[in-house]
C-alpha atoms as a PDB file:
ATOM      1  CA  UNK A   1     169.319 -54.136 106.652  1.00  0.00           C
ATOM      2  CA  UNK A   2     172.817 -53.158 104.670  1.00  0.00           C
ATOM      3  CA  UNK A   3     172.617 -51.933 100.970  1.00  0.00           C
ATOM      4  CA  UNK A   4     175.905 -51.322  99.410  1.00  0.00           C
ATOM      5  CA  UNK A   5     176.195 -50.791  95.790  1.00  0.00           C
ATOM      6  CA  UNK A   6     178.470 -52.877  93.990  1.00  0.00           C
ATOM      7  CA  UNK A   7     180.088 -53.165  90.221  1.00  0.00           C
ATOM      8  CA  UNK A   8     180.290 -56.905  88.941  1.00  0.00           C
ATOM      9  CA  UNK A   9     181.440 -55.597  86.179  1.00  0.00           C
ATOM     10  CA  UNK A  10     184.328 -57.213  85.486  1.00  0.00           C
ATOM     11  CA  UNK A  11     183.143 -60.775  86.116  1.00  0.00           C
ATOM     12  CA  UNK A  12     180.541 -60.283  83.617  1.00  0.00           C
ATOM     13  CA  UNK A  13     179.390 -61.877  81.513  1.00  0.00           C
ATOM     14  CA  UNK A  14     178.752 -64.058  84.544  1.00  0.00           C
ATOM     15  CA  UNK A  15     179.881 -67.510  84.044  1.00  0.00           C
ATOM     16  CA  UNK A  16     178.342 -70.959  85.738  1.00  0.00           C
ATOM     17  CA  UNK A  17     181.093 -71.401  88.083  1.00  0.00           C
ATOM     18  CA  UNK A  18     180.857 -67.545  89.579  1.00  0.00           C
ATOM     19  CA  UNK A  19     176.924 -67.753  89.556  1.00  0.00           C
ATOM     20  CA  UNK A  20     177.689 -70.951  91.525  1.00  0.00           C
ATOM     21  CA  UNK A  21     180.347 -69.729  93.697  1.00  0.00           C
ATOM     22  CA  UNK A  22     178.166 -66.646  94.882  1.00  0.00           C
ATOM     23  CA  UNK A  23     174.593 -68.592  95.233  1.00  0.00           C
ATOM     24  CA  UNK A  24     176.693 -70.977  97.487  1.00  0.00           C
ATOM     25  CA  UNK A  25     177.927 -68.646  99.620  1.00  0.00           C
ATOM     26  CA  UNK A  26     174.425 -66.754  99.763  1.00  0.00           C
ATOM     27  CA  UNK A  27     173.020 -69.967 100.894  1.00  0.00           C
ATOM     28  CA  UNK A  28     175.188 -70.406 104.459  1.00  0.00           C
ATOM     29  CA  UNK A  29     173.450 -67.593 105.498  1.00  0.00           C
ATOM     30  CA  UNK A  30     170.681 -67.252 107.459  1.00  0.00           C
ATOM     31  CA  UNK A  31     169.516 -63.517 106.205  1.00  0.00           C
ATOM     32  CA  UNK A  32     167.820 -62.887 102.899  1.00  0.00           C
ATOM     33  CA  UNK A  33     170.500 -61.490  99.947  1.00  0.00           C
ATOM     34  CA  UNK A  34     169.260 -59.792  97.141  1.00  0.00           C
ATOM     35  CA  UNK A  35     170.721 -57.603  93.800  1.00  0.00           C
ATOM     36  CA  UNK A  36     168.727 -54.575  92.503  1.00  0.00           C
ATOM     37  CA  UNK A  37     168.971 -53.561  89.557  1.00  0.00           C
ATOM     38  CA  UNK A  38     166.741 -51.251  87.869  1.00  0.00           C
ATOM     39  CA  UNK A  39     163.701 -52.025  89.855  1.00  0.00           C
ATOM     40  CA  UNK A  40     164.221 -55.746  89.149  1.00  0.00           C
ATOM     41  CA  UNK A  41     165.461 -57.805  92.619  1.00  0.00           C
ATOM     42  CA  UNK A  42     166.790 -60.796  92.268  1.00  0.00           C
ATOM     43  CA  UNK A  43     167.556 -63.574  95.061  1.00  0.00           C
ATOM     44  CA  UNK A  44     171.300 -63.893  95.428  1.00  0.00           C
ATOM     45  CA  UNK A  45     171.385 -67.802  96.951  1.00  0.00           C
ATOM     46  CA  UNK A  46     169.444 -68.557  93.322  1.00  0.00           C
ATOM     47  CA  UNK A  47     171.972 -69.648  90.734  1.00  0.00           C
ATOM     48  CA  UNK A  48     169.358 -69.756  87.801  1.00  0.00           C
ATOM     49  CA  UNK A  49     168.237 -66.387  88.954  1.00  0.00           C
ATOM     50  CA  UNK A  50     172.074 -64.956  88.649  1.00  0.00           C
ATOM     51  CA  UNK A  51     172.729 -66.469  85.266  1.00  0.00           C
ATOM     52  CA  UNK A  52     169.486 -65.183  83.872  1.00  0.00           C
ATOM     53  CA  UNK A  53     169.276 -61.091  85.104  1.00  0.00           C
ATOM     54  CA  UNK A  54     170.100 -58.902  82.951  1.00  0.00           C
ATOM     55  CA  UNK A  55     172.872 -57.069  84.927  1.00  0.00           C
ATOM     56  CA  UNK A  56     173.389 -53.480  83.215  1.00  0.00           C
ATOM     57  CA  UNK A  57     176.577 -53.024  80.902  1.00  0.00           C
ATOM     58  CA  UNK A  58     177.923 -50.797  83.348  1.00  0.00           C
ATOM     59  CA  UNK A  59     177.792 -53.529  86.277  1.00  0.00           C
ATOM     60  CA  UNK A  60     175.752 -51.606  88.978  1.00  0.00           C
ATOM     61  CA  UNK A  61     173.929 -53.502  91.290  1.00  0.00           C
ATOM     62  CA  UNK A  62     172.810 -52.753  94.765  1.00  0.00           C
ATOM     63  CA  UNK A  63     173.666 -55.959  97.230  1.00  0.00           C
ATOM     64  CA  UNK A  64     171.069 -56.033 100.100  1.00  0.00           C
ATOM     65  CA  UNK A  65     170.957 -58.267 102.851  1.00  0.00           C
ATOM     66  CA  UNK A  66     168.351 -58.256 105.489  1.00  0.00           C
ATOM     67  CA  UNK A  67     168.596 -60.591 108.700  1.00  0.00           C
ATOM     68  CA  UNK A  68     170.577 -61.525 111.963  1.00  0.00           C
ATOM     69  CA  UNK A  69     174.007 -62.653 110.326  1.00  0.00           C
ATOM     70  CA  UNK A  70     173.798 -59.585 107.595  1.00  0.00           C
ATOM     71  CA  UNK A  71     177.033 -57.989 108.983  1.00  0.00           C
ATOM     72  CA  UNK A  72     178.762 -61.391 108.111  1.00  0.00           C
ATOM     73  CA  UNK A  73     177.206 -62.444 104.904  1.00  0.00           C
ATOM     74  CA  UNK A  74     177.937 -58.747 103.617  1.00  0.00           C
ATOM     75  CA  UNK A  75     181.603 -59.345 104.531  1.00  0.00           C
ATOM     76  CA  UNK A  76     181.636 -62.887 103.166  1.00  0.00           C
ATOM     77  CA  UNK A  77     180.271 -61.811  99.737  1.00  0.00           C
ATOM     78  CA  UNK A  78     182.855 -58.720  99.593  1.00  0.00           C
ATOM     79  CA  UNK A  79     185.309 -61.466 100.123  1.00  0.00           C
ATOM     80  CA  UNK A  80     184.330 -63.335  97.509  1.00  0.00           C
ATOM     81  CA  UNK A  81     183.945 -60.876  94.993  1.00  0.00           C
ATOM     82  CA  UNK A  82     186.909 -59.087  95.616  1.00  0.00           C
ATOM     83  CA  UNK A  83     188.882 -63.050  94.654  1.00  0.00           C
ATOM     84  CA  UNK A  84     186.828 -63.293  91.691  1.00  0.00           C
ATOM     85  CA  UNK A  85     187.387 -59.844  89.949  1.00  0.00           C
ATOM     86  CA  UNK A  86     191.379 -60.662  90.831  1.00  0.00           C
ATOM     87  CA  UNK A  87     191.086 -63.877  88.555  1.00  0.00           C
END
């Protein structure tokens, strides 16, 4: 299991098309992905799930992922975030 924290803060409010972009690339993977937040987990490959947590105002969330590829799908997501906070 890896847990980093992370700070989606500036991509928030999230829009449809970054909900979209992250559930997508949650879903190639074979491991579960999660954000915590405040006691409240949500799964990451869920689109309706992203757009509808309440992510704090100051943007911390803890990114979890659990499985064989988790090495992988943690880089792959820190990819991807890392392009859409440069937009």
């Amino acid at each position: 299991m890896i847990r980093q924290p992370i700070n989606l803060k500036p991509i928030l409010p999230m829009k449809r098309q970054t909900a979209a972009e992250i559930a997508t690339l949650a879903s190639r993977y074979d491991c579960t992905f999660t954000l915590e937040s405040r006691n409240v987990i949500l799964n990451a490959k869920s689109m309706l799930g992203l757009l509808s947590m309440t992510i704090p105002d100051d943007g911390e969330l803890t990114l979890t992922a659990d499985g064989s590829d988790e090495d992988a799908a943690i880089a792959a997501m820190n990819d991807l975030l890392r392009r859409l906070m440069a937009q």
